[in-house]
C-alpha atoms as a PDB file:
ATOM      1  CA  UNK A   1     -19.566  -7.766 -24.137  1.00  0.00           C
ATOM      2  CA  UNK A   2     -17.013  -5.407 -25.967  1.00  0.00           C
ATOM      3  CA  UNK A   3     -19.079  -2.529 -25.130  1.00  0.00           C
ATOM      4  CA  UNK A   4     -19.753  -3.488 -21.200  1.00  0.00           C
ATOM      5  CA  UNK A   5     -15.958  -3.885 -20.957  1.00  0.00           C
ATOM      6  CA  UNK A   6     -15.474  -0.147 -22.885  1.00  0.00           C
ATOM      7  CA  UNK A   7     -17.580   1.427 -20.683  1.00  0.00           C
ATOM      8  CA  UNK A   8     -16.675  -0.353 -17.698  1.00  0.00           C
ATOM      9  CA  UNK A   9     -12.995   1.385 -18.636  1.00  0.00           C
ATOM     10  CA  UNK A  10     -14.516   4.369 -19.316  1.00  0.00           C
ATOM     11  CA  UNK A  11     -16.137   4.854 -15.969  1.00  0.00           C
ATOM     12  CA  UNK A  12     -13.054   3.623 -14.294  1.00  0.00           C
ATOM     13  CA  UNK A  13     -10.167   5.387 -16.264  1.00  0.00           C
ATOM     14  CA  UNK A  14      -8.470   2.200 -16.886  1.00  0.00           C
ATOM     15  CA  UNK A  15      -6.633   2.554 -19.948  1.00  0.00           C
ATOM     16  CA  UNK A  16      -8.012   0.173 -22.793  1.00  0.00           C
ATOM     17  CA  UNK A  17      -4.856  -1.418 -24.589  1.00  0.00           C
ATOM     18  CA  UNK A  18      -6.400  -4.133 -26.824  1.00  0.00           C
ATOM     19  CA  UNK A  19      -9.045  -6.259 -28.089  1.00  0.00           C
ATOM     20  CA  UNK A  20      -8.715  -9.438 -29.525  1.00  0.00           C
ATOM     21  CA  UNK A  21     -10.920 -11.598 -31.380  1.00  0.00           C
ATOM     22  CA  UNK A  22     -14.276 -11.695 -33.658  1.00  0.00           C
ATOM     23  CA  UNK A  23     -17.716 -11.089 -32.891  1.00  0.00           C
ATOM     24  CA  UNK A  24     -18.828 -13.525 -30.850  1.00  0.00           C
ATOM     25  CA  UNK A  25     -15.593 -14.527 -28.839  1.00  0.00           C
ATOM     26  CA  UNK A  26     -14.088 -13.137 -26.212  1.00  0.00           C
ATOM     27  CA  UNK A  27     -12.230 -10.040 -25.730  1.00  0.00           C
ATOM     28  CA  UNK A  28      -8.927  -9.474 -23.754  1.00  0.00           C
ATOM     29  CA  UNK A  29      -8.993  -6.448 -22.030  1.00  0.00           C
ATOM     30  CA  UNK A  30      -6.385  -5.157 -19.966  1.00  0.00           C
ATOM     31  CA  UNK A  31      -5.107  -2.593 -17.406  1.00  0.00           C
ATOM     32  CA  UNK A  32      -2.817  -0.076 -16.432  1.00  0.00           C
ATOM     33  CA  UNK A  33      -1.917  -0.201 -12.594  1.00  0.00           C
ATOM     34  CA  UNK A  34      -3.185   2.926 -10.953  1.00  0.00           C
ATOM     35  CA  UNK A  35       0.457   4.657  -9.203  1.00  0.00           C
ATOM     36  CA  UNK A  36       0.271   7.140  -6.535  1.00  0.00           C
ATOM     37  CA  UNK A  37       2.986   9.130  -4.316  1.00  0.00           C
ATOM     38  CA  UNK A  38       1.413   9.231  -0.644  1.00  0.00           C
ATOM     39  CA  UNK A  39       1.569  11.589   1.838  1.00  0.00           C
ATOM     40  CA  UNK A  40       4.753   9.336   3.388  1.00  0.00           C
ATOM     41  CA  UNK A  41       6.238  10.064  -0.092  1.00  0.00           C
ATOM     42  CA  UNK A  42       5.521   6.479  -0.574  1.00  0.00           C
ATOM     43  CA  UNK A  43       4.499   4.641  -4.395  1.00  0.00           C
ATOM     44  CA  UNK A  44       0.825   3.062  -3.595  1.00  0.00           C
ATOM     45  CA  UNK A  45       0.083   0.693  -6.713  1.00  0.00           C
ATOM     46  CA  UNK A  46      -2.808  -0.299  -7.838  1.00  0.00           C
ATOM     47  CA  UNK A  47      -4.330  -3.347 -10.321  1.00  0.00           C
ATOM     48  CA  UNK A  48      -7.352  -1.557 -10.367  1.00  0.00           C
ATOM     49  CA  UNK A  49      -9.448   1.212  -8.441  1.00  0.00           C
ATOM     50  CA  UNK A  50     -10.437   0.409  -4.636  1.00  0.00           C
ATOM     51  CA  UNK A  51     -14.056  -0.331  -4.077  1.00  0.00           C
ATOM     52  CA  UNK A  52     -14.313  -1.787  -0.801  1.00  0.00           C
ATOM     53  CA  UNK A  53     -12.663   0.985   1.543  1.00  0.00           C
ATOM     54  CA  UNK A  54     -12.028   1.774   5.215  1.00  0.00           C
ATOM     55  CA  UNK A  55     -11.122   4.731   6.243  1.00  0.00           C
ATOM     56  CA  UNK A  56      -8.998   5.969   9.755  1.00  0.00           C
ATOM     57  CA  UNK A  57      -9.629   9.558  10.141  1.00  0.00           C
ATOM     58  CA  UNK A  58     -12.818  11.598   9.955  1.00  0.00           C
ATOM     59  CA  UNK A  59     -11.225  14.188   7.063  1.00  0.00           C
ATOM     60  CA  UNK A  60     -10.908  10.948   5.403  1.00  0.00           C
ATOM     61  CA  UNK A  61     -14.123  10.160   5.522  1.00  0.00           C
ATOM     62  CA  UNK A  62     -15.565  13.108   5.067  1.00  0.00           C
ATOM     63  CA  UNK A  63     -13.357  13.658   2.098  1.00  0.00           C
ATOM     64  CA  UNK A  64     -14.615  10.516  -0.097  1.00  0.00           C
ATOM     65  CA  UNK A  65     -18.311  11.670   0.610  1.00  0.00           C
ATOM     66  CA  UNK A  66     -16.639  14.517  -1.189  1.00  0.00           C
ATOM     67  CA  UNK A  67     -15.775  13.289  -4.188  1.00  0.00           C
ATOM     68  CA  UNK A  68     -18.839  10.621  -4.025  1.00  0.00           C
ATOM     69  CA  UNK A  69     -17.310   7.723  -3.126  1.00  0.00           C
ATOM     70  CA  UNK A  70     -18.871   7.084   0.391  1.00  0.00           C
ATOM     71  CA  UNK A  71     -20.958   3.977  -0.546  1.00  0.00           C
ATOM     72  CA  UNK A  72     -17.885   2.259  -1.185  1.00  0.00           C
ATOM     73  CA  UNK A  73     -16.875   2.899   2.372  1.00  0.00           C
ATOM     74  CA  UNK A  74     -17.436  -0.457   4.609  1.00  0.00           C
ATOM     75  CA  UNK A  75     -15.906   0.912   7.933  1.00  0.00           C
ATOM     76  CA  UNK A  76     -15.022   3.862   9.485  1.00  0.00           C
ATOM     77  CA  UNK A  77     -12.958   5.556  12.103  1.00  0.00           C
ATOM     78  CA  UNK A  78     -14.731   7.139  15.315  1.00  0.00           C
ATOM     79  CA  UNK A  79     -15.551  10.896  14.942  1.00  0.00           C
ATOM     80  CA  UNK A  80     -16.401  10.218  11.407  1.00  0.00           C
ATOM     81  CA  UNK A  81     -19.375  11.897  11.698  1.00  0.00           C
ATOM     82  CA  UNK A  82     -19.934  13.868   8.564  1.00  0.00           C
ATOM     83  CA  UNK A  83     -22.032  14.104   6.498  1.00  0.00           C
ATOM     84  CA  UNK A  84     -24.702  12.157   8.075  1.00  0.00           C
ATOM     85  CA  UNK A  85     -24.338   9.352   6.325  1.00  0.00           C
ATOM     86  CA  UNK A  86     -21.000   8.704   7.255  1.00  0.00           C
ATOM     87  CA  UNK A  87     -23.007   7.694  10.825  1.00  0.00           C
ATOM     88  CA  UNK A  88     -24.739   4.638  10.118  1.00  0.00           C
ATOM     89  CA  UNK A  89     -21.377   2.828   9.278  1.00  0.00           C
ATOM     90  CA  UNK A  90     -19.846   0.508  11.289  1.00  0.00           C
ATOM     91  CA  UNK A  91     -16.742   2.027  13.497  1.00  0.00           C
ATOM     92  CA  UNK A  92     -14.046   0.029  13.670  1.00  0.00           C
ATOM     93  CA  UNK A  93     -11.976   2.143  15.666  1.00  0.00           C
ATOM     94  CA  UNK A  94     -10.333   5.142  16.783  1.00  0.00           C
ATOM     95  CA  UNK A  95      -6.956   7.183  17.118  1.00  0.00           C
ATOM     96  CA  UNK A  96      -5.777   5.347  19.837  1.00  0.00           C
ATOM     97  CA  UNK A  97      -7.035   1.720  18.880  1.00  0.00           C
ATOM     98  CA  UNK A  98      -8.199  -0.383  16.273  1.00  0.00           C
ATOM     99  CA  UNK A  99     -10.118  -3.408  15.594  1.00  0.00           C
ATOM    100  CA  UNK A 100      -7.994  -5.805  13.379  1.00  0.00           C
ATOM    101  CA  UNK A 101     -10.080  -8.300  13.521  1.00  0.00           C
ATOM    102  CA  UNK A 102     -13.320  -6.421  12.391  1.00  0.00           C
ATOM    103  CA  UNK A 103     -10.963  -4.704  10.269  1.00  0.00           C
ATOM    104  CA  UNK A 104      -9.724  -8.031   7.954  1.00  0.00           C
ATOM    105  CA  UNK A 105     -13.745  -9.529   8.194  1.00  0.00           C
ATOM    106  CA  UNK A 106     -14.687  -6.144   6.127  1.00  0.00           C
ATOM    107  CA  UNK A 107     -12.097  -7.851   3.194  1.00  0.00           C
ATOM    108  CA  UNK A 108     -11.259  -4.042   1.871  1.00  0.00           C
ATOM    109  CA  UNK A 109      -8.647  -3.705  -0.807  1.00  0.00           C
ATOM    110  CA  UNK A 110      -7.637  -0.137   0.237  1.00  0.00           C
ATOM    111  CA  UNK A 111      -7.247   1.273   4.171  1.00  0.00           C
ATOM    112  CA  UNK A 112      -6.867   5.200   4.226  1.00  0.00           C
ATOM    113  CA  UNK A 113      -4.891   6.276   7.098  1.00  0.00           C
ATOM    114  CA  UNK A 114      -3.926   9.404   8.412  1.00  0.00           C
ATOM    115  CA  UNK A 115      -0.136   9.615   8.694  1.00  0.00           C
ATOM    116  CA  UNK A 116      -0.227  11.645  11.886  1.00  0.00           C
ATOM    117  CA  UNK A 117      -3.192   9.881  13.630  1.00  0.00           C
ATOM    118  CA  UNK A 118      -1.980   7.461  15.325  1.00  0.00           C
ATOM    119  CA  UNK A 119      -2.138   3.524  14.973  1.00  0.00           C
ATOM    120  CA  UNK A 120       0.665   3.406  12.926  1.00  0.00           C
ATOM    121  CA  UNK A 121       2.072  -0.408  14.085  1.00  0.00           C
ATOM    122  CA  UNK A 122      -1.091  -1.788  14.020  1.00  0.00           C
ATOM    123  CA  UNK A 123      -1.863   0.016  10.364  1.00  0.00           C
ATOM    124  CA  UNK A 124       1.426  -1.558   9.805  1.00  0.00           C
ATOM    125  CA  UNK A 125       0.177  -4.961  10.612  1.00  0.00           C
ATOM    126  CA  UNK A 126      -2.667  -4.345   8.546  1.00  0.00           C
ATOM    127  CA  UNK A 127      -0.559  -4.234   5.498  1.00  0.00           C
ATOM    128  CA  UNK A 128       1.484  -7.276   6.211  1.00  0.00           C
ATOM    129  CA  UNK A 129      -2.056  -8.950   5.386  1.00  0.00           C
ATOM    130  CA  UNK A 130      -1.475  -7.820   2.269  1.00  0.00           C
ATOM    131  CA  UNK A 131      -3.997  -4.529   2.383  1.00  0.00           C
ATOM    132  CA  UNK A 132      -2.908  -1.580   0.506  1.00  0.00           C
ATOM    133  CA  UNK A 133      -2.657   1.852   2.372  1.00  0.00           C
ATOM    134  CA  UNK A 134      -3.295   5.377   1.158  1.00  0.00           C
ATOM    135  CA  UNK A 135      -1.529   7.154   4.094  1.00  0.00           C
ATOM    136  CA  UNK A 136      -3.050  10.995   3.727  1.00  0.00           C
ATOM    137  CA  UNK A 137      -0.712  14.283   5.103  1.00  0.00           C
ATOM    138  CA  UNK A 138      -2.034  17.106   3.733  1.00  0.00           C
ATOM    139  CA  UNK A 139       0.494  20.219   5.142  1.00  0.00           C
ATOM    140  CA  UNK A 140      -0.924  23.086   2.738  1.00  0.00           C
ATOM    141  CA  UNK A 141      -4.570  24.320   2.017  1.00  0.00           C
ATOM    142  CA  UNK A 142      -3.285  23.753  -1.938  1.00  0.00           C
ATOM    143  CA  UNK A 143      -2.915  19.925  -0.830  1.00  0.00           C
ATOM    144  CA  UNK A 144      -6.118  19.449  -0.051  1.00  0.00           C
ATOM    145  CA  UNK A 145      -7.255  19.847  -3.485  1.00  0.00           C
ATOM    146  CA  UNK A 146      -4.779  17.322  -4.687  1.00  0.00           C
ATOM    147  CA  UNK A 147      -5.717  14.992  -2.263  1.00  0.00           C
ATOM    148  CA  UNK A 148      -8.878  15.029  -3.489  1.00  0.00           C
ATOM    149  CA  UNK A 149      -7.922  14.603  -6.960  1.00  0.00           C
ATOM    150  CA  UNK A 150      -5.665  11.256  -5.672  1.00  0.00           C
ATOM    151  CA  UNK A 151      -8.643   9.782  -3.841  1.00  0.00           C
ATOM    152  CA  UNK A 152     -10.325   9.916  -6.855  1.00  0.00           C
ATOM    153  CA  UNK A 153      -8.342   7.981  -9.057  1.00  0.00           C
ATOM    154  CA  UNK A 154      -7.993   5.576  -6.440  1.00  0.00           C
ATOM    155  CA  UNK A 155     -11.817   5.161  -6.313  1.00  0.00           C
ATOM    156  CA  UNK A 156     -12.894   5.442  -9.854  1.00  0.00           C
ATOM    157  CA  UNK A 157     -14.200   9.025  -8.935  1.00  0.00           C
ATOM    158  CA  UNK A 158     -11.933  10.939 -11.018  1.00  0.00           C
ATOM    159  CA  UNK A 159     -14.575  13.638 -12.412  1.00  0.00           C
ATOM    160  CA  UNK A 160     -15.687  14.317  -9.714  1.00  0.00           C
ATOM    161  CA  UNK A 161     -12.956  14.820  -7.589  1.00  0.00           C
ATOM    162  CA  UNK A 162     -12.146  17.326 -10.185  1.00  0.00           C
ATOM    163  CA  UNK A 163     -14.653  18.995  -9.806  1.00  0.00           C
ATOM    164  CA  UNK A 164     -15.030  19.206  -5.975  1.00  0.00           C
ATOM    165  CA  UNK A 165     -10.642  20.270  -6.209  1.00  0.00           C
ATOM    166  CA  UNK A 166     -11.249  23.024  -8.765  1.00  0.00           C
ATOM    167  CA  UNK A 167     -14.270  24.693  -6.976  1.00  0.00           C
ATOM    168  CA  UNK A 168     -11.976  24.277  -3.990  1.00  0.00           C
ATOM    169  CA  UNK A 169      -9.231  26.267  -5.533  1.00  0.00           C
ATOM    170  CA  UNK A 170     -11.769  28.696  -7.039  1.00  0.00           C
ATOM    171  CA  UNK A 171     -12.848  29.629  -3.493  1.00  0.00           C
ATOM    172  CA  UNK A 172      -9.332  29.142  -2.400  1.00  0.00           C
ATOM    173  CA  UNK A 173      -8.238  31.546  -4.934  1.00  0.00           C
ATOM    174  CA  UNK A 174     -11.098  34.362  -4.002  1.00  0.00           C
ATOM    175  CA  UNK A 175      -9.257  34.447  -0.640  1.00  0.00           C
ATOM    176  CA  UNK A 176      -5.948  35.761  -1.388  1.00  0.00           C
ATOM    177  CA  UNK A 177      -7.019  39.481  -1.500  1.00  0.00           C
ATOM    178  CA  UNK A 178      -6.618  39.267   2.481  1.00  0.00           C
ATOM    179  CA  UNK A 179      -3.046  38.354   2.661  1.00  0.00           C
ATOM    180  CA  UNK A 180      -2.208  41.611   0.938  1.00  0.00           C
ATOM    181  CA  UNK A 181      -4.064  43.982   3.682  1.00  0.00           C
ATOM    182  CA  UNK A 182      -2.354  45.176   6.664  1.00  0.00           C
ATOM    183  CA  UNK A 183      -1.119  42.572   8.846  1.00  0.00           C
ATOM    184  CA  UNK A 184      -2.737  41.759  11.923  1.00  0.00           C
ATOM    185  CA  UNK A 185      -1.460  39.547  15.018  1.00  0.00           C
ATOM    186  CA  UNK A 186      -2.881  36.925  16.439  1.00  0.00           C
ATOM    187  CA  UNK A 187      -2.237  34.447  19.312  1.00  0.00           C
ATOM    188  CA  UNK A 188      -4.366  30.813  18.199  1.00  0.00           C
ATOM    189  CA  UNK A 189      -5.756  29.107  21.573  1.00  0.00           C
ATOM    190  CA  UNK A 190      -5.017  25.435  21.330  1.00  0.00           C
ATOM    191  CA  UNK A 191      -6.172  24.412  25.049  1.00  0.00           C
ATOM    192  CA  UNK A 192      -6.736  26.939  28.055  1.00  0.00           C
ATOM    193  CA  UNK A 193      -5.210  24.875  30.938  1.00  0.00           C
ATOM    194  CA  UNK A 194      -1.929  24.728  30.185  1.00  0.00           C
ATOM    195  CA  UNK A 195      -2.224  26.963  27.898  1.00  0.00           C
ATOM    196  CA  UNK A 196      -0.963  25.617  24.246  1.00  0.00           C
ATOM    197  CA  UNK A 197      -1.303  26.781  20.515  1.00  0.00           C
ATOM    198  CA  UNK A 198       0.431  26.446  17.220  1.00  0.00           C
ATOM    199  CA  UNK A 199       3.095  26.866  15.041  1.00  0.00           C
ATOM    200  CA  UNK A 200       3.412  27.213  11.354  1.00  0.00           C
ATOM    201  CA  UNK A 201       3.231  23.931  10.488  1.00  0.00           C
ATOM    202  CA  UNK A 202      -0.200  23.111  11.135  1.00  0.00           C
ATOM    203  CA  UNK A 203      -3.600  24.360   8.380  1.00  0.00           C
ATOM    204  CA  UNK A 204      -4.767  26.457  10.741  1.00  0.00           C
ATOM    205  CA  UNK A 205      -1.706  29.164  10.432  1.00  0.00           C
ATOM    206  CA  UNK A 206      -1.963  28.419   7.015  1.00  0.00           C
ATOM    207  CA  UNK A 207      -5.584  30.164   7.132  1.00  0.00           C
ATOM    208  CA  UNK A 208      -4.127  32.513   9.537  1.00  0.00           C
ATOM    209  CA  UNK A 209      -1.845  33.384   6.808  1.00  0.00           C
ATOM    210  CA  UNK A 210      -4.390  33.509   4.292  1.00  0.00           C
ATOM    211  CA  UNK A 211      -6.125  36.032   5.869  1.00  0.00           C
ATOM    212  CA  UNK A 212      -3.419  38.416   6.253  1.00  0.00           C
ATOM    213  CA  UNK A 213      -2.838  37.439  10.457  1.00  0.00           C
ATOM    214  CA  UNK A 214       0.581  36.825  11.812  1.00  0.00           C
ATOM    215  CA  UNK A 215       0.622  33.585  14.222  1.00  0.00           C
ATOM    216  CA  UNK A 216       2.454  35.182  16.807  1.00  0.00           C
ATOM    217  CA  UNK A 217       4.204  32.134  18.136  1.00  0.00           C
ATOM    218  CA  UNK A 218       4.839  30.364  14.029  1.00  0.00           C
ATOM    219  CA  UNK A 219       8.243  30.156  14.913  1.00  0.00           C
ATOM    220  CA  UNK A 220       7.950  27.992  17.739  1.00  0.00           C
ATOM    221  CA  UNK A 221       9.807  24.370  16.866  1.00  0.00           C
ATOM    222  CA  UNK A 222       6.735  22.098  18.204  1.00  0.00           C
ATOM    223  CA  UNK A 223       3.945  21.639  16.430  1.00  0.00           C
ATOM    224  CA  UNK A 224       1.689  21.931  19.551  1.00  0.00           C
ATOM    225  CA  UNK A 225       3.139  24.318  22.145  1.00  0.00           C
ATOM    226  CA  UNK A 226       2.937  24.794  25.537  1.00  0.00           C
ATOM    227  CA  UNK A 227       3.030  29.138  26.309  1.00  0.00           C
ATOM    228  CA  UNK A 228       3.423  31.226  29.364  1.00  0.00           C
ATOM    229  CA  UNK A 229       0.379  34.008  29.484  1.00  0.00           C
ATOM    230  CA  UNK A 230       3.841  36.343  30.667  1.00  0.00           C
ATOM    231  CA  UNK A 231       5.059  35.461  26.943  1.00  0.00           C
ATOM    232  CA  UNK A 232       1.847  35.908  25.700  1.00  0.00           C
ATOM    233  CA  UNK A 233       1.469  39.650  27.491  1.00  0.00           C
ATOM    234  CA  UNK A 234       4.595  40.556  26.448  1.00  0.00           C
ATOM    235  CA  UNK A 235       3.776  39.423  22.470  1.00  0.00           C
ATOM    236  CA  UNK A 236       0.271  41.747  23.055  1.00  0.00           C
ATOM    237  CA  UNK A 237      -1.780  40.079  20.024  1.00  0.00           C
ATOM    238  CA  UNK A 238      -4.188  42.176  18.394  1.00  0.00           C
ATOM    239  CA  UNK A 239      -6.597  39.571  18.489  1.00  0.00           C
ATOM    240  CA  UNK A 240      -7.183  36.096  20.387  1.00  0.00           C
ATOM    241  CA  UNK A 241      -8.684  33.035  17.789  1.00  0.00           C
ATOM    242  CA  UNK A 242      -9.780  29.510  18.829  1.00  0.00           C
ATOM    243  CA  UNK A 243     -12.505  27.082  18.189  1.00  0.00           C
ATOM    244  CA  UNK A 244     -15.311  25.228  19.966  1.00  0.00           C
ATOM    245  CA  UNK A 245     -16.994  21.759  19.007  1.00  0.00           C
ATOM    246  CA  UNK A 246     -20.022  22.109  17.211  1.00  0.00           C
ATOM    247  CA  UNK A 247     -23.560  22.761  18.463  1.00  0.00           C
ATOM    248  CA  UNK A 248     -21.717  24.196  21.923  1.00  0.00           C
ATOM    249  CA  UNK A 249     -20.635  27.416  23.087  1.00  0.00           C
ATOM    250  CA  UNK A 250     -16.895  28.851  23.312  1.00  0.00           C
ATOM    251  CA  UNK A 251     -16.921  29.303  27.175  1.00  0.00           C
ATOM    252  CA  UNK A 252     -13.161  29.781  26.886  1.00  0.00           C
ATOM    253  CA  UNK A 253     -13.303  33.220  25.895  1.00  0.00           C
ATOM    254  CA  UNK A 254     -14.360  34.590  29.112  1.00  0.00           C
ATOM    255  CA  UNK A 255     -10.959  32.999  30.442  1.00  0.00           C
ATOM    256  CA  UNK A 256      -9.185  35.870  29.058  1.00  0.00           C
ATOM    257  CA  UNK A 257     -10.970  39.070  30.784  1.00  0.00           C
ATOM    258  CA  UNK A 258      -8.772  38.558  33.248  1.00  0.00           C
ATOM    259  CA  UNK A 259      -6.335  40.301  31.408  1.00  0.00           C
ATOM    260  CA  UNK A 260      -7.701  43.461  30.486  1.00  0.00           C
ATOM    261  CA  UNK A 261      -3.944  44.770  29.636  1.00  0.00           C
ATOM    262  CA  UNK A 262      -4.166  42.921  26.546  1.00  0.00           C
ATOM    263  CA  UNK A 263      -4.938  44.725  22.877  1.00  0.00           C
ATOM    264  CA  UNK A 264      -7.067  41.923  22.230  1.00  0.00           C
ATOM    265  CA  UNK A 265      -9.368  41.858  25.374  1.00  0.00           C
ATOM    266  CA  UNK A 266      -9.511  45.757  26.001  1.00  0.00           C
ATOM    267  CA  UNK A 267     -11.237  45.732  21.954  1.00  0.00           C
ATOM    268  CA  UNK A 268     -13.074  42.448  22.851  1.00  0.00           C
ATOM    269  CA  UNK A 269     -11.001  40.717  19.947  1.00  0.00           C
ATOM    270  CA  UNK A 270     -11.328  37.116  20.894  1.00  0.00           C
ATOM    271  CA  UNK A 271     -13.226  34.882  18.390  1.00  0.00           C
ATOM    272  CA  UNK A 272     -13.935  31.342  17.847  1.00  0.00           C
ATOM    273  CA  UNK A 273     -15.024  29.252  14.840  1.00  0.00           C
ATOM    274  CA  UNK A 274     -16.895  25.757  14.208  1.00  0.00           C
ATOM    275  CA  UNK A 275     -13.574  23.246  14.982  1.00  0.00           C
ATOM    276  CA  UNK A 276     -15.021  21.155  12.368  1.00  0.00           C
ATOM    277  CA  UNK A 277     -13.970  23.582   9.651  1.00  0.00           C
ATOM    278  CA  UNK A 278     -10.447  24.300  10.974  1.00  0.00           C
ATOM    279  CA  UNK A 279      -9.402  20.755  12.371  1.00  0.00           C
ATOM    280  CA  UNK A 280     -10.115  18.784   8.954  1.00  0.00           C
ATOM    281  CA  UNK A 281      -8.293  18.411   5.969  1.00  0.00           C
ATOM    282  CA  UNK A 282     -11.347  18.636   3.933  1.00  0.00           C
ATOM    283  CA  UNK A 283     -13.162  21.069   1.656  1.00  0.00           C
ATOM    284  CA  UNK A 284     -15.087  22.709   4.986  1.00  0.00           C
ATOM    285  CA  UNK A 285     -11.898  24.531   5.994  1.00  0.00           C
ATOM    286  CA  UNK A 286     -12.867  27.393   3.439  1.00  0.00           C
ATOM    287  CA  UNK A 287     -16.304  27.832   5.481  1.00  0.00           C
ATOM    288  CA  UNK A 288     -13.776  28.337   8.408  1.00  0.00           C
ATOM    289  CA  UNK A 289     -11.252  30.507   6.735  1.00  0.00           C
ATOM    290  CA  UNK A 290     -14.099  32.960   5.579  1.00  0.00           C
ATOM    291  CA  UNK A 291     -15.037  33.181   9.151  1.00  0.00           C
ATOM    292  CA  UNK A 292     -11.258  33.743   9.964  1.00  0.00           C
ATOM    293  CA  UNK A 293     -11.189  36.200   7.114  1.00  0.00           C
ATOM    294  CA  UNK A 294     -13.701  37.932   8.041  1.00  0.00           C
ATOM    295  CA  UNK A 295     -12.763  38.164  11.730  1.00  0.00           C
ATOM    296  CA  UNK A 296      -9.370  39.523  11.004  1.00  0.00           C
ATOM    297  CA  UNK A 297     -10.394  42.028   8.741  1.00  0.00           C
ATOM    298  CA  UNK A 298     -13.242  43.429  11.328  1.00  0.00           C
ATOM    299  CA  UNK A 299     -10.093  43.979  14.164  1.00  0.00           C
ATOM    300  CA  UNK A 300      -7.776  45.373  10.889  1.00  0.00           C
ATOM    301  CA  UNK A 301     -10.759  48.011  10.114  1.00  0.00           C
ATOM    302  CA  UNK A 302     -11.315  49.069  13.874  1.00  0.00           C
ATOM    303  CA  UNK A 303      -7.821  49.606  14.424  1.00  0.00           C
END
């Protein structure tokens, strides 16, 4: 029995503070509570690690694949569709609703919630139940790592969420040698009609940045911005970025030949990536800052 319990804290990090008693009896083991700082700067305590989980956001989801904990995952939220197994579990709902009910019949002892998603009151109500929240805000590309490393030893997945967050830095790291080339400008497309993007506090100018691009409008005070194309001819961006879904084809881009004037149309600058790997706070966001990288540094070397 000793040894079950040993290895039992072993595999689970829970610290083992003493035994008591001879061979044969029975031995008193107990634990640390695990302590976290959310992304609400909030303390999230723990008797133990989480192994029934739901999670309410697809970088979520995706994220504790990541780090191996998926089979602990009993319900997710809509668009949680990677890897593939994240599709065969139940969906119990989405940014703009959720399914209490379905939600308290899954009996998890940890909801993860995305702190700008959405749901908030009714996430709210879940925790009145008595249901701890993990309540994920990742701002910086470094964060993601560290998130990683949290929802591990919330899950009993420390190692490997170690693992997964230093190979992310590692790759993180390898990136840096853009942001010291010559700057480039770009305008980020949000949505076409009306036409929006970005400021700096969103991941995607933080990959701008990482690539050595200069978000022309990361000034702006909203997060999501609503632009004139007279602003935008007047800013003249070397280059035009924006995304598509996956498994379609960026049909915006032909928007802009209408405006041959621009830097960025008369060189044909106008690129899109995957939104998958620019929209989630996971690991995948380094397959679309490469891209970015890459991008950028093909309109830096023509020019």
């Amino acid at each position: 029995m000793f040894f079950k319990l040993l290895l039992a804290a072993r595999r689970y990090g829970w610290p083992l503070l003493y035994c008591l008693g001879l061979a044969g009896r029975s031995c008193l083991v107990t634990a640390a509570p695990l302590v976290v700082t959310d992304g609400l700067g909030r303390e999230l305590k723990l008797t133990a690690p989480a192994m029934r989980l739901v999670s309410l956001s697809p970088h979520l989801t995706e994220n504790l694949f990541v780090i191996g904990a998926g089979g602990q995952l009993l319900g997710v939220s809509r668009y949680s569709d990677y890897p593939e197994a994240a599709q065969a579990l139940p969906v119990v709902g989405d940014y703009q609703s959720l399914n209490i009910e379905a939600i308290l019949a899954l009996q998890p002892d940890l909801i993860l919630a995305w702190a700008d998603g959405g749901n908030i009151p009714a996430i709210e109500q879940l925790q009145r139940f008595g249901i701890a929240v993990y309540w994920s805000r990742p701002t910086t590309l470094a964060s993601i790592a560290d998130e990683l490393r949290t929802l591990g030893g919330l899950t009993a997945h420390a190692d490997e969420a170690e693992r997964q967050a230093k190979q992310f830095e590692t790759t993180l790291q390898s990136l840096t040698l853009y942001s010291q080339l010559r700057p480039v400008s770009v305008f980020y497309q949000v949505w076409q009609t009306p036409l929006q993007t970005l400021n700096h506090n969103t991941l995607i100018n933080s990959v701008i940045e990482l690539c050595g691009g200069v978000n022309i409008y990361a000034q702006l005070p909203a997060t999501v911005a609503q632009v004139a194309v007279e602003s935008l001819l007047a800013q003249n961006p070397e280059m035009i970025l924006g995304s598509h879904p996956s498994g379609e084809q960026p049909h915006w881009r032909s928007y802009w030949q209408r405006w041959p004037q621009l830097h960025a149309v008369q060189a044909q600058h106008i690129f899109s990536i995957n939104a998958d790997y620019l929209s989630r706070h996971t690991p995948r966001i380094l397959f679309g800052a490469e891209q970015v990288c890459q991008a950028i540094d093909s309109v830096r070397s023509a020019t």
